[in-house]
C-alpha atoms as a PDB file:
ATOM      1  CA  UNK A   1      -1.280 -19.826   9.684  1.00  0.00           C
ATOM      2  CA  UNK A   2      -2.660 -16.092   9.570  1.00  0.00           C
ATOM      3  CA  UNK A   3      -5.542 -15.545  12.128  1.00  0.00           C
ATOM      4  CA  UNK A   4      -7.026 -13.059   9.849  1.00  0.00           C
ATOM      5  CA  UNK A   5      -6.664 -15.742   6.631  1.00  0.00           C
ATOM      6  CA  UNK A   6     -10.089 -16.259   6.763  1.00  0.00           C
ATOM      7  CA  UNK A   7     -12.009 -12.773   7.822  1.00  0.00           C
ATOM      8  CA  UNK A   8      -9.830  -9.744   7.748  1.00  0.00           C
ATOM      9  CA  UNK A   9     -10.932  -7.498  10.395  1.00  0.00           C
ATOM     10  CA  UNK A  10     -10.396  -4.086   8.295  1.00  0.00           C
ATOM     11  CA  UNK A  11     -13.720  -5.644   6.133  1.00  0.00           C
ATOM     12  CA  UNK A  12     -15.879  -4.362   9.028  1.00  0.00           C
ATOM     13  CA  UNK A  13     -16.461  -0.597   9.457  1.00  0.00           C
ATOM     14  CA  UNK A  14     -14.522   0.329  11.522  1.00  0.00           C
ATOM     15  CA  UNK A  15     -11.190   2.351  10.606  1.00  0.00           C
ATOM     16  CA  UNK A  16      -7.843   0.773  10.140  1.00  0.00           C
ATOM     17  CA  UNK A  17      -4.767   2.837   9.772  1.00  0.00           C
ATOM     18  CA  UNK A  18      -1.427   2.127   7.894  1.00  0.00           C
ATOM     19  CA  UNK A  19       1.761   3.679   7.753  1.00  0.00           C
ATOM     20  CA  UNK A  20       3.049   6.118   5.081  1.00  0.00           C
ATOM     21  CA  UNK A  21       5.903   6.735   3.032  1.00  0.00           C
ATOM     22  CA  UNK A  22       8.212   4.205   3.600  1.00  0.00           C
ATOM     23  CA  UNK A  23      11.335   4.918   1.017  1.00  0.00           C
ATOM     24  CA  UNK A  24      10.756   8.759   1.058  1.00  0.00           C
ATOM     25  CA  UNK A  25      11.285   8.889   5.060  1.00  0.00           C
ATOM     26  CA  UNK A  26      14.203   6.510   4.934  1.00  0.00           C
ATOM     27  CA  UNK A  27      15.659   8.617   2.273  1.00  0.00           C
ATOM     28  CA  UNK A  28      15.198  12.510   3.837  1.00  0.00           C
ATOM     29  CA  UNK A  29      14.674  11.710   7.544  1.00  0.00           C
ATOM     30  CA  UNK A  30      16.976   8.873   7.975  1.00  0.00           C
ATOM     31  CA  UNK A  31      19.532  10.322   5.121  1.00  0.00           C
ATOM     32  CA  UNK A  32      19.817   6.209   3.505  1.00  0.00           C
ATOM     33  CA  UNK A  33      20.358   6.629  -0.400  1.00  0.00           C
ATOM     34  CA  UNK A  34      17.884   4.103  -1.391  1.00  0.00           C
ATOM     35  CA  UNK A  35      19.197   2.168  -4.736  1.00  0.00           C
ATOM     36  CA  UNK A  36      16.276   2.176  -7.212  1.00  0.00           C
ATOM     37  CA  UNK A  37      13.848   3.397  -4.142  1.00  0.00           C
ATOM     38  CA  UNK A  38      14.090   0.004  -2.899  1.00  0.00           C
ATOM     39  CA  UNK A  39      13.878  -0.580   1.217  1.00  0.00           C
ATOM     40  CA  UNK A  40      14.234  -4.132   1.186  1.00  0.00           C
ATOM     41  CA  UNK A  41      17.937  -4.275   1.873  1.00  0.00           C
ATOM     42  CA  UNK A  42      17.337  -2.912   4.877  1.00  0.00           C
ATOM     43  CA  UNK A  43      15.921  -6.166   6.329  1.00  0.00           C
ATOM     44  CA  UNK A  44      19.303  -8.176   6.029  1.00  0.00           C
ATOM     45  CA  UNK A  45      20.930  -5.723   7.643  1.00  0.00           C
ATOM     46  CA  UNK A  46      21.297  -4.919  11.425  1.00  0.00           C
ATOM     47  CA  UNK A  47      21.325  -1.578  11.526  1.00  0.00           C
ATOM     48  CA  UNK A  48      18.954  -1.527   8.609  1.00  0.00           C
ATOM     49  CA  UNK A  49      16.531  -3.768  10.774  1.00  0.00           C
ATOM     50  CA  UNK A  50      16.534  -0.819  13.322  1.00  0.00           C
ATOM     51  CA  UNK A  51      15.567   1.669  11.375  1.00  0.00           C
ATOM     52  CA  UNK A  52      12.549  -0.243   9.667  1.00  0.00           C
ATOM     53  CA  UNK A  53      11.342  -0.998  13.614  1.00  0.00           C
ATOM     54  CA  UNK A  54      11.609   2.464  14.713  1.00  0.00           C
ATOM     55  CA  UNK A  55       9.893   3.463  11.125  1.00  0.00           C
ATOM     56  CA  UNK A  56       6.700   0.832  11.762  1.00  0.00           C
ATOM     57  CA  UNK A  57       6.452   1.301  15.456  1.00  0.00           C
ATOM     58  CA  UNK A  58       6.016   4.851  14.808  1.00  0.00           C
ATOM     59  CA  UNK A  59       2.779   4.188  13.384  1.00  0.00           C
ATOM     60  CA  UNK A  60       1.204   1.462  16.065  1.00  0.00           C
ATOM     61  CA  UNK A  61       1.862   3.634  18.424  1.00  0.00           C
ATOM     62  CA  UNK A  62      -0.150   5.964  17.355  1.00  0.00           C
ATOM     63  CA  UNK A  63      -3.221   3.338  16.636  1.00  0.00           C
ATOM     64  CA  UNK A  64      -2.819   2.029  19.980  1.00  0.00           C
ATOM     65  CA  UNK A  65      -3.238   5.918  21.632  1.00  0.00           C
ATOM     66  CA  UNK A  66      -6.484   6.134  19.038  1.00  0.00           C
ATOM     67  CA  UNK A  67      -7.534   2.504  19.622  1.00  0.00           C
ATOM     68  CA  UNK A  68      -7.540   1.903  16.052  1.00  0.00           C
ATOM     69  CA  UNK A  69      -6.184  -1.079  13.848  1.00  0.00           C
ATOM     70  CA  UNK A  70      -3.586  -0.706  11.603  1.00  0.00           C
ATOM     71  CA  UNK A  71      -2.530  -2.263   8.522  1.00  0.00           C
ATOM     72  CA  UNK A  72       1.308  -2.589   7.955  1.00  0.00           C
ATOM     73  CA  UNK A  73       3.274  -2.965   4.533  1.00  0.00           C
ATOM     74  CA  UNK A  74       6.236  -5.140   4.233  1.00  0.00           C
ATOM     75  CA  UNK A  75       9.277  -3.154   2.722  1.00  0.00           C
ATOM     76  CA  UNK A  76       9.025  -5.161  -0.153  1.00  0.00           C
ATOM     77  CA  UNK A  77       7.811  -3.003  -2.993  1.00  0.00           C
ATOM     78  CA  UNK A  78      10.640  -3.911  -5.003  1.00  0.00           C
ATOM     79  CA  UNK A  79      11.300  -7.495  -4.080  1.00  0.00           C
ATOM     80  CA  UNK A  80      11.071  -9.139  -7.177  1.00  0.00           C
ATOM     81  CA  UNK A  81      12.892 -10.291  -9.772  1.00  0.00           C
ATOM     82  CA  UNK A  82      13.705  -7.609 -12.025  1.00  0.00           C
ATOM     83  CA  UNK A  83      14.455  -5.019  -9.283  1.00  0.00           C
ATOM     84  CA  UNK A  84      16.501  -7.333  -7.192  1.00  0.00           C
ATOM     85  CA  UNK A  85      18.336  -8.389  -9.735  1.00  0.00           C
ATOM     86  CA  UNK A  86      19.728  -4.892 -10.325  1.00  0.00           C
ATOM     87  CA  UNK A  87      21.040  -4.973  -7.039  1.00  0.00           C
ATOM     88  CA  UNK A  88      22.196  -9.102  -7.716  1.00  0.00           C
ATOM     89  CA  UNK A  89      19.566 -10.445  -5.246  1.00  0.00           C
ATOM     90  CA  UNK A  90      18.932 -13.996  -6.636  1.00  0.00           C
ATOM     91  CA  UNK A  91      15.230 -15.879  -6.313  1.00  0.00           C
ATOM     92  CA  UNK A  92      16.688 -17.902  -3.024  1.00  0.00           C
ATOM     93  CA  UNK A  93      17.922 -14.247  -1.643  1.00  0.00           C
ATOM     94  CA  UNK A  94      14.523 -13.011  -2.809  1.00  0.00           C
ATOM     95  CA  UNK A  95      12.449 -15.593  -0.586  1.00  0.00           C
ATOM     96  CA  UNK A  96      14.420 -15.043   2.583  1.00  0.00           C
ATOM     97  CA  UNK A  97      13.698 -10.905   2.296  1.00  0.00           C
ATOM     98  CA  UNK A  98       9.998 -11.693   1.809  1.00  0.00           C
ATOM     99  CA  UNK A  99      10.324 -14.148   5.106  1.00  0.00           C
ATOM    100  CA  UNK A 100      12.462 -11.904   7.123  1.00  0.00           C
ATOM    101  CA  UNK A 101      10.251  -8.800   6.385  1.00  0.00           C
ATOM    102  CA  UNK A 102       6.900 -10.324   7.509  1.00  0.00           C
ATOM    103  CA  UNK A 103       9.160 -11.915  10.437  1.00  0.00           C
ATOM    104  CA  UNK A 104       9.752  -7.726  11.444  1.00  0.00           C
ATOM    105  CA  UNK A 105       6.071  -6.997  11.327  1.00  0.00           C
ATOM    106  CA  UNK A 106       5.334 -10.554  13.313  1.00  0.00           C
ATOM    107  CA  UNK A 107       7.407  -8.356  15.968  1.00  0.00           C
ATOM    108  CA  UNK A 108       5.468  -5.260  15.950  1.00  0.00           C
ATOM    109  CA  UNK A 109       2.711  -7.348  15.700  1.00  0.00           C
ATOM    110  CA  UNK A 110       3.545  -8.943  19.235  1.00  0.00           C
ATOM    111  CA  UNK A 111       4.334  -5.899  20.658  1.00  0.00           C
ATOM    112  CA  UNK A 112       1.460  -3.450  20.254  1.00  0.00           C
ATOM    113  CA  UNK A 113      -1.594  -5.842  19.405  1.00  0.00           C
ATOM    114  CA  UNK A 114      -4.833  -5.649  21.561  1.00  0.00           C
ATOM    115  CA  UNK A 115      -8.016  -6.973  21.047  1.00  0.00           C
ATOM    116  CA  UNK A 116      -8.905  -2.695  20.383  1.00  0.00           C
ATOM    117  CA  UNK A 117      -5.845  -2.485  17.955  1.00  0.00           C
ATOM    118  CA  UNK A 118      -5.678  -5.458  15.441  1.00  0.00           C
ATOM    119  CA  UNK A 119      -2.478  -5.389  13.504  1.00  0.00           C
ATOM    120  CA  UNK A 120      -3.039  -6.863   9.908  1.00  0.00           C
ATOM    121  CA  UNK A 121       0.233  -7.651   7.937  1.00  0.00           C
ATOM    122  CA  UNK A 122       0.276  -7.494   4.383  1.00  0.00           C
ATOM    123  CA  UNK A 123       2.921  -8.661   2.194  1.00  0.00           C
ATOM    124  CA  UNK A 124       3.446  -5.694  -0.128  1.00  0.00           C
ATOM    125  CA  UNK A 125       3.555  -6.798  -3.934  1.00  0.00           C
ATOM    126  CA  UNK A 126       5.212  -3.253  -6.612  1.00  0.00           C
ATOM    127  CA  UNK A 127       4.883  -3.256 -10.066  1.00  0.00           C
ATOM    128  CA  UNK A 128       7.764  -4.927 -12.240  1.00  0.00           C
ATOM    129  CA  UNK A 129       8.307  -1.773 -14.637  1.00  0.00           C
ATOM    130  CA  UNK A 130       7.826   2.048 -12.934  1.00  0.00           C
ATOM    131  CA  UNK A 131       5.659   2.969 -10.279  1.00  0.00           C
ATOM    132  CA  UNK A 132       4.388   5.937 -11.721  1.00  0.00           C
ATOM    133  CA  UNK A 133       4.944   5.279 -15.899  1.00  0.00           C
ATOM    134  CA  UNK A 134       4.103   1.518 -17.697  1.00  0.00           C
ATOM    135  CA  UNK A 135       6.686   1.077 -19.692  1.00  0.00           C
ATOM    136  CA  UNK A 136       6.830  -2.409 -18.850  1.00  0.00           C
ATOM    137  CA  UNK A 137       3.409  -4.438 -20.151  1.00  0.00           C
ATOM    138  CA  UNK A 138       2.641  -7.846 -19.506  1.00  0.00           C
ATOM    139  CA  UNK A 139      -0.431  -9.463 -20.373  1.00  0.00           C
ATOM    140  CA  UNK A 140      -2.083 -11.134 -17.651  1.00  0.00           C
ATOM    141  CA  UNK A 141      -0.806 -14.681 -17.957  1.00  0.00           C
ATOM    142  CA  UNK A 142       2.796 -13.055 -17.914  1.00  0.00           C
ATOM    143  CA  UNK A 143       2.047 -10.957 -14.953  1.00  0.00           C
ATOM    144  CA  UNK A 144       0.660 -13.749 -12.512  1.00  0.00           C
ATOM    145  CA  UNK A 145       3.794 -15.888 -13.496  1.00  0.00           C
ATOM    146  CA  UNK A 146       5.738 -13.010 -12.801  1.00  0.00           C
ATOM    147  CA  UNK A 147       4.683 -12.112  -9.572  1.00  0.00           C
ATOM    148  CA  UNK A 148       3.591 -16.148  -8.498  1.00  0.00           C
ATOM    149  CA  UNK A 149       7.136 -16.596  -6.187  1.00  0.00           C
ATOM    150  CA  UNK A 150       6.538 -13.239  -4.468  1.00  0.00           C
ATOM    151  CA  UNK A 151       3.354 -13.976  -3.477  1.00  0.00           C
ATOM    152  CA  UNK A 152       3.565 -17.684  -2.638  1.00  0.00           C
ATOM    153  CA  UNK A 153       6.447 -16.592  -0.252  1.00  0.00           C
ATOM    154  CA  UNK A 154       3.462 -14.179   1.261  1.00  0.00           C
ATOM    155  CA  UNK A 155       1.480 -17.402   1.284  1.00  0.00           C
ATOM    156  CA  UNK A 156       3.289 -19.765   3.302  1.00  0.00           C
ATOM    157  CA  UNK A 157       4.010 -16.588   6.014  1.00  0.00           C
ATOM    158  CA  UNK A 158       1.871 -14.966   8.601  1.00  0.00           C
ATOM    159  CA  UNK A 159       1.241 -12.477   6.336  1.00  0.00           C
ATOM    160  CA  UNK A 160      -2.558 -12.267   6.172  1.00  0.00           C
ATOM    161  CA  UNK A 161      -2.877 -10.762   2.881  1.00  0.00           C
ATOM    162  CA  UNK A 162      -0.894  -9.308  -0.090  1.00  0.00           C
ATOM    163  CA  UNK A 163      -1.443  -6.129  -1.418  1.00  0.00           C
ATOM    164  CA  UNK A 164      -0.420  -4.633  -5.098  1.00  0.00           C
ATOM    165  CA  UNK A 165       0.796  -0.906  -4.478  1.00  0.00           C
ATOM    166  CA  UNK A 166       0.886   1.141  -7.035  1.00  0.00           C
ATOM    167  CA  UNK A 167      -0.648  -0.687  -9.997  1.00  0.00           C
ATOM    168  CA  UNK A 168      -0.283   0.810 -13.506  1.00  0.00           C
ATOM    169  CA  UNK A 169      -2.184  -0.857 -15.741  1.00  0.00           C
ATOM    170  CA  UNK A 170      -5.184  -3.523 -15.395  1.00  0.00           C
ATOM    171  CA  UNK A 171      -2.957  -6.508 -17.174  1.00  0.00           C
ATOM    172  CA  UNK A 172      -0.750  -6.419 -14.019  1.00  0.00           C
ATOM    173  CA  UNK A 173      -3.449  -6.184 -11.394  1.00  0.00           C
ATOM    174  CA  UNK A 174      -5.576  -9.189 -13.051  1.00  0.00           C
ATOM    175  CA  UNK A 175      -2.129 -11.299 -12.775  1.00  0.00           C
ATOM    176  CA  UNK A 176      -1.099 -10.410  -9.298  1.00  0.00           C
ATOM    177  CA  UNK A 177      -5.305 -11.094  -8.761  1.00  0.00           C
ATOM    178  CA  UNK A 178      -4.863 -15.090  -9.817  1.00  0.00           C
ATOM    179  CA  UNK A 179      -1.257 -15.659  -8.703  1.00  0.00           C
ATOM    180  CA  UNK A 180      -2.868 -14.876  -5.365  1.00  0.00           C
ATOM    181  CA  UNK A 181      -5.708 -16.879  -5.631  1.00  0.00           C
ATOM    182  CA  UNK A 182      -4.097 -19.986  -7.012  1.00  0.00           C
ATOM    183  CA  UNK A 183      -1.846 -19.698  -3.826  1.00  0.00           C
ATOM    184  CA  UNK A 184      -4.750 -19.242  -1.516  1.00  0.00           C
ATOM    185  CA  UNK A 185      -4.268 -15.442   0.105  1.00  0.00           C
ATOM    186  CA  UNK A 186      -6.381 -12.888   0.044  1.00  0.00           C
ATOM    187  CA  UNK A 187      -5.081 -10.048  -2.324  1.00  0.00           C
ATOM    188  CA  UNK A 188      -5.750  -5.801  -2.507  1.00  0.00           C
ATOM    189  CA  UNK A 189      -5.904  -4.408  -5.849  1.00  0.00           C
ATOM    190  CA  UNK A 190      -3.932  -0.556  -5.264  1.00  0.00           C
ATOM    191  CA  UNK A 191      -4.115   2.073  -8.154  1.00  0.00           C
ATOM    192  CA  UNK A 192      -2.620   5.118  -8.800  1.00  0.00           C
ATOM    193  CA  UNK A 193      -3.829   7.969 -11.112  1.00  0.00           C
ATOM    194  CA  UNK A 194      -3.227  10.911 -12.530  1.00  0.00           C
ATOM    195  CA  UNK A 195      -3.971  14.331 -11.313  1.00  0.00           C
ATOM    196  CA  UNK A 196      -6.888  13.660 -13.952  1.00  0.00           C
ATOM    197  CA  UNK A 197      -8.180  10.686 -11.541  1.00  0.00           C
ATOM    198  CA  UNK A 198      -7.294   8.158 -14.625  1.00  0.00           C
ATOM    199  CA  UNK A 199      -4.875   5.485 -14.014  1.00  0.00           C
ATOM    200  CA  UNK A 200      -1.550   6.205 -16.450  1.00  0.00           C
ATOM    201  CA  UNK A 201      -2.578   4.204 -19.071  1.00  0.00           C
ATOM    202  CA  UNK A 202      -5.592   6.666 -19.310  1.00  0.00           C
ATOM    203  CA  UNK A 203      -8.006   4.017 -18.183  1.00  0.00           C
ATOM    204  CA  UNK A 204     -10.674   5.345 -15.904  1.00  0.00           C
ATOM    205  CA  UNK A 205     -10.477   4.173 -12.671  1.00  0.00           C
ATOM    206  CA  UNK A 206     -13.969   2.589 -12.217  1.00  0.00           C
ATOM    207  CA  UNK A 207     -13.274   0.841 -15.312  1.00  0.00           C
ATOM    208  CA  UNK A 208     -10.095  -0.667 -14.149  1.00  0.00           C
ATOM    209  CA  UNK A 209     -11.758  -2.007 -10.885  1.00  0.00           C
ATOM    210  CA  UNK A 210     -15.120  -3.816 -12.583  1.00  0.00           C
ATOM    211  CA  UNK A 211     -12.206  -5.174 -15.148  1.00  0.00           C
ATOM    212  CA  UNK A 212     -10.480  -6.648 -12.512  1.00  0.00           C
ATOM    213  CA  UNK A 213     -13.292  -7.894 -11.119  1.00  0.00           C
ATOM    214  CA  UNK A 214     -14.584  -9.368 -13.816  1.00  0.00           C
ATOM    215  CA  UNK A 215     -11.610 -11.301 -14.574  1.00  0.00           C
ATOM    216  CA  UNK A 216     -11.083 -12.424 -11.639  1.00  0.00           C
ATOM    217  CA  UNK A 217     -14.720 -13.075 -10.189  1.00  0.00           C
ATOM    218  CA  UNK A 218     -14.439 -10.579  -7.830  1.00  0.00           C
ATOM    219  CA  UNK A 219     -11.642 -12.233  -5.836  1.00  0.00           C
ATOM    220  CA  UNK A 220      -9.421  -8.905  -4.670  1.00  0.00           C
ATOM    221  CA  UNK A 221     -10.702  -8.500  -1.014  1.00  0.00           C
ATOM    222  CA  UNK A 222     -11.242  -4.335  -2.344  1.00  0.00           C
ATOM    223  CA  UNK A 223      -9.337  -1.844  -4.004  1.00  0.00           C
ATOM    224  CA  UNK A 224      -7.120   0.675  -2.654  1.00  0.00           C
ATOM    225  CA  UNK A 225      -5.705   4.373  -4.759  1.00  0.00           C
ATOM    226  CA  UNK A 226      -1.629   5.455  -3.467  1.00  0.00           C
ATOM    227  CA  UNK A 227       0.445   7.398  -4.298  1.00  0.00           C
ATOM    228  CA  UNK A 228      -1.631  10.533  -5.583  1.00  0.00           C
ATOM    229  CA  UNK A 229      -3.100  13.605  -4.323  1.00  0.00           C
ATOM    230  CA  UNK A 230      -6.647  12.984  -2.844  1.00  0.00           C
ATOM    231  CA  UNK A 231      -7.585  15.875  -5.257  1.00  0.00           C
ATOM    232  CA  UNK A 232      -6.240  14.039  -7.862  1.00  0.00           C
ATOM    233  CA  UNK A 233      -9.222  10.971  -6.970  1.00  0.00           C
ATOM    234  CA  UNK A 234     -11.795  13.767  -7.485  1.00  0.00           C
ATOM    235  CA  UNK A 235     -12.513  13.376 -10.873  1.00  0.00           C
ATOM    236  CA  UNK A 236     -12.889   9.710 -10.728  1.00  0.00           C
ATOM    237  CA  UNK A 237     -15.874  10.355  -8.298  1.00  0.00           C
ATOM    238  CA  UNK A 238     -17.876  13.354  -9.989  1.00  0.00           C
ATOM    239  CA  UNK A 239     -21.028  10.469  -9.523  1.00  0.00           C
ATOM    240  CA  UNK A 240     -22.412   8.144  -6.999  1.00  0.00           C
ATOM    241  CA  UNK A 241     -21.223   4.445  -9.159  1.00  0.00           C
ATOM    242  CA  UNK A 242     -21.372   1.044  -7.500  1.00  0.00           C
ATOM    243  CA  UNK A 243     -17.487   0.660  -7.580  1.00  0.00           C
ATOM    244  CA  UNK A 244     -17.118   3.123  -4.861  1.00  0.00           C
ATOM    245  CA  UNK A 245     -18.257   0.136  -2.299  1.00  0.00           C
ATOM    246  CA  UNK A 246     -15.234  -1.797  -3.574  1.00  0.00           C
ATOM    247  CA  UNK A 247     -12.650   1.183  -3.482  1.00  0.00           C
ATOM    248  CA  UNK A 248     -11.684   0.771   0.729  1.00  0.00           C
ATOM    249  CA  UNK A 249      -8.215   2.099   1.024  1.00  0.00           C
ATOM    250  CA  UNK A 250      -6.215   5.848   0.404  1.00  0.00           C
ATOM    251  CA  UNK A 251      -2.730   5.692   1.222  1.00  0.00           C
ATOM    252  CA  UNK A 252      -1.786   9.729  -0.399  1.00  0.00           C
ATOM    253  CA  UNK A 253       1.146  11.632  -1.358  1.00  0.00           C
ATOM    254  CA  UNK A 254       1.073  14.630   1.029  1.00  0.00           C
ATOM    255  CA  UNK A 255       2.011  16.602  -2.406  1.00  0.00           C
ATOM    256  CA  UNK A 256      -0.127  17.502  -5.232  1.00  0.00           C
ATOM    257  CA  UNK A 257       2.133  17.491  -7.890  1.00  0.00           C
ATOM    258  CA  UNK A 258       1.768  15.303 -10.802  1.00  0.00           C
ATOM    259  CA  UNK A 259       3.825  12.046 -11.474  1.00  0.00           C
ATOM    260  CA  UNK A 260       6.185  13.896 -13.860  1.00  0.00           C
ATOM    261  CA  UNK A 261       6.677  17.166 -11.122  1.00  0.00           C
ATOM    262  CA  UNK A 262       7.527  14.550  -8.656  1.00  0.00           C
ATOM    263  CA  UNK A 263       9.902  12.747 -10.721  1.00  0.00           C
ATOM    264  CA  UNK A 264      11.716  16.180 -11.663  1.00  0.00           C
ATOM    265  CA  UNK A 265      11.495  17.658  -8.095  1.00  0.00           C
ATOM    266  CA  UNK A 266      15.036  18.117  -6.483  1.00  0.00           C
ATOM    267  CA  UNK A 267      13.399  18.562  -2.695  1.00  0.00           C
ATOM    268  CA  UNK A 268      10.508  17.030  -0.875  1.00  0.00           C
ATOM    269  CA  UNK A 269       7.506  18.367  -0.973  1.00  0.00           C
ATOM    270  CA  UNK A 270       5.980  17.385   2.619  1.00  0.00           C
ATOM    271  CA  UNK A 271       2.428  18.991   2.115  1.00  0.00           C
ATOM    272  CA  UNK A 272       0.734  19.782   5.261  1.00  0.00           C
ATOM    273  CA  UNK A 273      -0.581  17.370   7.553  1.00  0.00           C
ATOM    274  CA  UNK A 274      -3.201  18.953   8.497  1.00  0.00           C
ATOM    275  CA  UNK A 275      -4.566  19.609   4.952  1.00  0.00           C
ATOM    276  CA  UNK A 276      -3.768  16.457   4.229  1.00  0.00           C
ATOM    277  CA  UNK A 277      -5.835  15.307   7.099  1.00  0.00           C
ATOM    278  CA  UNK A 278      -8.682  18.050   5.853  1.00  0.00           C
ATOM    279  CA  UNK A 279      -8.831  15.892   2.269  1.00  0.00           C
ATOM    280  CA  UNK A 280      -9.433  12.755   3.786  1.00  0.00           C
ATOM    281  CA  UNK A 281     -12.347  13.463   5.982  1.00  0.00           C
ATOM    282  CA  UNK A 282     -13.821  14.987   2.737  1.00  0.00           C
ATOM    283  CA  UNK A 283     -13.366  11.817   1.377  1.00  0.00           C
ATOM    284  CA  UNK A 284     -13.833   9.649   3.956  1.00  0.00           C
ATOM    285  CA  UNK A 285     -17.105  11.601   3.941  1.00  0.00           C
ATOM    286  CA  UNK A 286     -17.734  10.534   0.490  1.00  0.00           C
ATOM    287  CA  UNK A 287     -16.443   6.867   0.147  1.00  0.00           C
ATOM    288  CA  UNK A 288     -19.189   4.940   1.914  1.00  0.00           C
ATOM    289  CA  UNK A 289     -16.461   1.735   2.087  1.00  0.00           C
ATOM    290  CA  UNK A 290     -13.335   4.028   3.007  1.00  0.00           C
ATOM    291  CA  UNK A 291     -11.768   2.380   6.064  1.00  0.00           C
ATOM    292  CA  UNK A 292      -8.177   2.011   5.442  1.00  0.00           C
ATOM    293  CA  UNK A 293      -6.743   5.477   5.605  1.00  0.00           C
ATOM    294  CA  UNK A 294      -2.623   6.169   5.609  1.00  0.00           C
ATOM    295  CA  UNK A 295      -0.186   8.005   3.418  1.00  0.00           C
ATOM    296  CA  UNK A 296       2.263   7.225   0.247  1.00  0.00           C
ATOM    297  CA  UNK A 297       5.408   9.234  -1.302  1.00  0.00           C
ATOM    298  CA  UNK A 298       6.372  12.589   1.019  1.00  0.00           C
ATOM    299  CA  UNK A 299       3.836  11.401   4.112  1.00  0.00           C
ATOM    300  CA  UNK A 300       5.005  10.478   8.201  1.00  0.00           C
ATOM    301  CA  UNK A 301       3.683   9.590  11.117  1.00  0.00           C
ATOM    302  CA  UNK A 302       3.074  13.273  11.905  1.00  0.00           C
ATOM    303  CA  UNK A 303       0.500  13.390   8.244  1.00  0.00           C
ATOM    304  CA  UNK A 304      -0.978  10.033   9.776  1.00  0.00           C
ATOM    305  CA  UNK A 305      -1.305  11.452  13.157  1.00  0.00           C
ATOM    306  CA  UNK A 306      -2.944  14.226  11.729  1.00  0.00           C
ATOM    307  CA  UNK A 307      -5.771  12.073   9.585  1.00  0.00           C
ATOM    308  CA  UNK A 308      -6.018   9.525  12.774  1.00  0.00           C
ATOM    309  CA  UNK A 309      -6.848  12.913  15.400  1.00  0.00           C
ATOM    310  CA  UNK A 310      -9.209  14.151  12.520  1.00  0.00           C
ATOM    311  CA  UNK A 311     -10.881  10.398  12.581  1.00  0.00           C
ATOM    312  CA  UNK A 312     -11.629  11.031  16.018  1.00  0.00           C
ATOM    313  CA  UNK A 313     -13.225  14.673  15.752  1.00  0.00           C
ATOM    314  CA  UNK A 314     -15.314  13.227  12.841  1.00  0.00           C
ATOM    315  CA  UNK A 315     -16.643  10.204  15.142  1.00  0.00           C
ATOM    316  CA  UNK A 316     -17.639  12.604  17.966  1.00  0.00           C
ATOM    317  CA  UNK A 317     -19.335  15.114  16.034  1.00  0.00           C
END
C-alpha cells in the first residue's frame, strides 16, 4: 500500500514540483509520432521504457538539487477505453499499462527519494472525448462507470493518488470524483480554460469547483488548472473567493495561444521559460493554496527549472 494513502505530503505548504509536457517532448525532442497524442505505448516497449525514464528523471533531478518534492504523472492520459481501443488495446492490455506505468515511477521513486524530496505518484486519469473541446458528454453516473477500471487499477497500485488532467466539463469530473472514492484513493480534480479563464463549456471556473464539491462532499483532495496560459487563469481570479484555497496545482502551456491556435499550429510554440517562470511567481503570489507548480503542452525540464530557481529567489527574498 501507498505511504502517502493516508496524508499526502504536497497538502502541507511547502512546494511540490511535477514534470511538464509529456507527449509534446516525446513528439519534438525525441521525434516519436505519438498516435492520438497517446504516450502509453511507450511503457510496453523497451526502448519506449527508456525514453519515459530519461523523460521523468529529468525532472527529480532537478527537485533533488532544489530539495523540493515532486509529483509525477503516469503516461496514461489516454489509457482508457475509447482511446486504446483505437490503437486495439483491450481492458486486460489496458490494466497491465496502468500497472507497468506506476511500476516506472516506483523506479524513479527508489532512485531519487529523500526524506527532503518526497516523490508522490499519481495515476494520471484524461478525458474520454478531446482534451481541449467536449464533444463527448456523459452525465455523471456514465462518467464514474466509465472511468471505474482505470482508476481501480490506480487503486490496487502504489500509486498514491489519481489525478483527472484536463477536465472539460463538470459531469466528467463529478464521475471520475466517486469512481475514486468508491475505490478508496484520493483523487485531483484538473481543469482547463479558455483564454477567457472559463472552462470550454463556458462554465466559470469557481463554479465548476464548488459543483464538484458539492456533489461529491468535498472528496477531491484540491483542484488543479493545465494546459492553459497562466494569463489565461486571470480572469477567473479578478476577486479574492473562497475556492481559491481549494485550487493547489498549475501545470501551464508555455504558449499563450488559445485551444483552437494550438490545434491549428504547424510548429511548437516553446514560450520562454523564464516568462513562464515570471507568471507563476505572480501567481504563486496570489493563490494562497498554490503548491504544486509544473508545466503542460510545449513545457521541459528547462521551463520547470526555470519556475523551481524562481521558487527559490521568492523564498529568500
Amino acid at each position: 500500500m501507498s505511504k502517502y494513502r493516508t496524508r499526502l505530503p504536497q497538502l502541507t505548504s511547502r512546494v511540490f514540483l511535477t514534470d511538464g509536457g509529456i507527449e509534446t517532448t516525446i513528439i519534438f525532442d525525441e521525434g516519436i509520432d505519438l498516435i492520438d497524442f497517446a504516450a502509453f505505448p511507450l511503457v510496453s516497449e523497451e526502448v519506449g521504457q527508456e525514453i519515459l525514464q530519461r523523460y521523468f528523471d529529468r525532472y527529480a533531478e532537478i527537485a533533488v538539487r532544489d530539495g523540493l518534492g515532486i509529483v509525477l504523472e503516469t503516461p496514461t492520459w489516454r489509457a482508457n477505453p475509447d482511446w486504446a481501443a483505437r490503437q486495439r488495446y483491450g481492458s486486460t492490455e489496458l490494466v497491465t499499462i496502468n500497472r507497468k506505468s506506476v511500476e516506472l515511477l516506483l523506479d524513479v521513486r527508489r532512485r531519487f527519494e529523500t526524506p527532503e524530496v518526497p516523490v508522490v505518484i499519481s495515476g494520471c486519469i484524461g478525458p474520454r472525448g478531446d482534451g481541449y473541446k467536449p464533444d463527448t458528454l456523459m452525465s455523471t453516473s456514465e462518467a464514474k462507470a466509465y472511468h471505474a477500471a482505470q482508476i481501480r487499477t490506480f487503486a490496487e497500485s502504489e500509486a498514491d493518488l489519481v489525478t483527472a488532467i484536463t477536465m472539460t466539463y463538470v459531469e466528467e469530473a463529478i464521475g471520475i470524483a466517486e469512481a475514486a472514492k468508491s475505490s478508496g484513493i484520493p483523487v485531483v480534480i484538473s481543469f482547463t480554460v479558455e483564454t477567457d479563464g472559463r472552462l470550454p463549456t463556458a462554465q466559470e471556473l469557481g463554479a465548476a469547483i464548488i459543483a464538484v464539491d458539492e456533489a461529491t462532499d468535498g472528496y477531491p483532495a484540491y483542484y488543479m488548472v493545465n494546459c492553459a496560459h497562466p494569463s489565461h487563469l486571470l480572469l477567473a481570479l479578478d476577486s479574492n473567493e473562497p475556492w481559491h484555497d481549494r485550487l493547489r496545482g498549475l501545470r501551464a502551456n508555455a504558449s499563450k495561444l488559445s485551444h483552437d491556435e494550438l490545434d491549428e499550429a504547424e510548429e511548437l510554440d516553446r514560450g520562454n521559460p523564464k516568462e513562464l517562470a515570471a507568471d507563476y511567481a505572480y501567481m504563486y503570489g496570489k493563490l494562497p493554496a498554490l503548491t504544486v507548480l509544473g508545466g503542460c503542452c510545449g513545457t521541459t525540464h528547462e521551463h520547470v527549472r526555470a519556475i523551481s530557481e524562481m521558487l527559490h529567489k521568492l523564498a529568500g527574498s
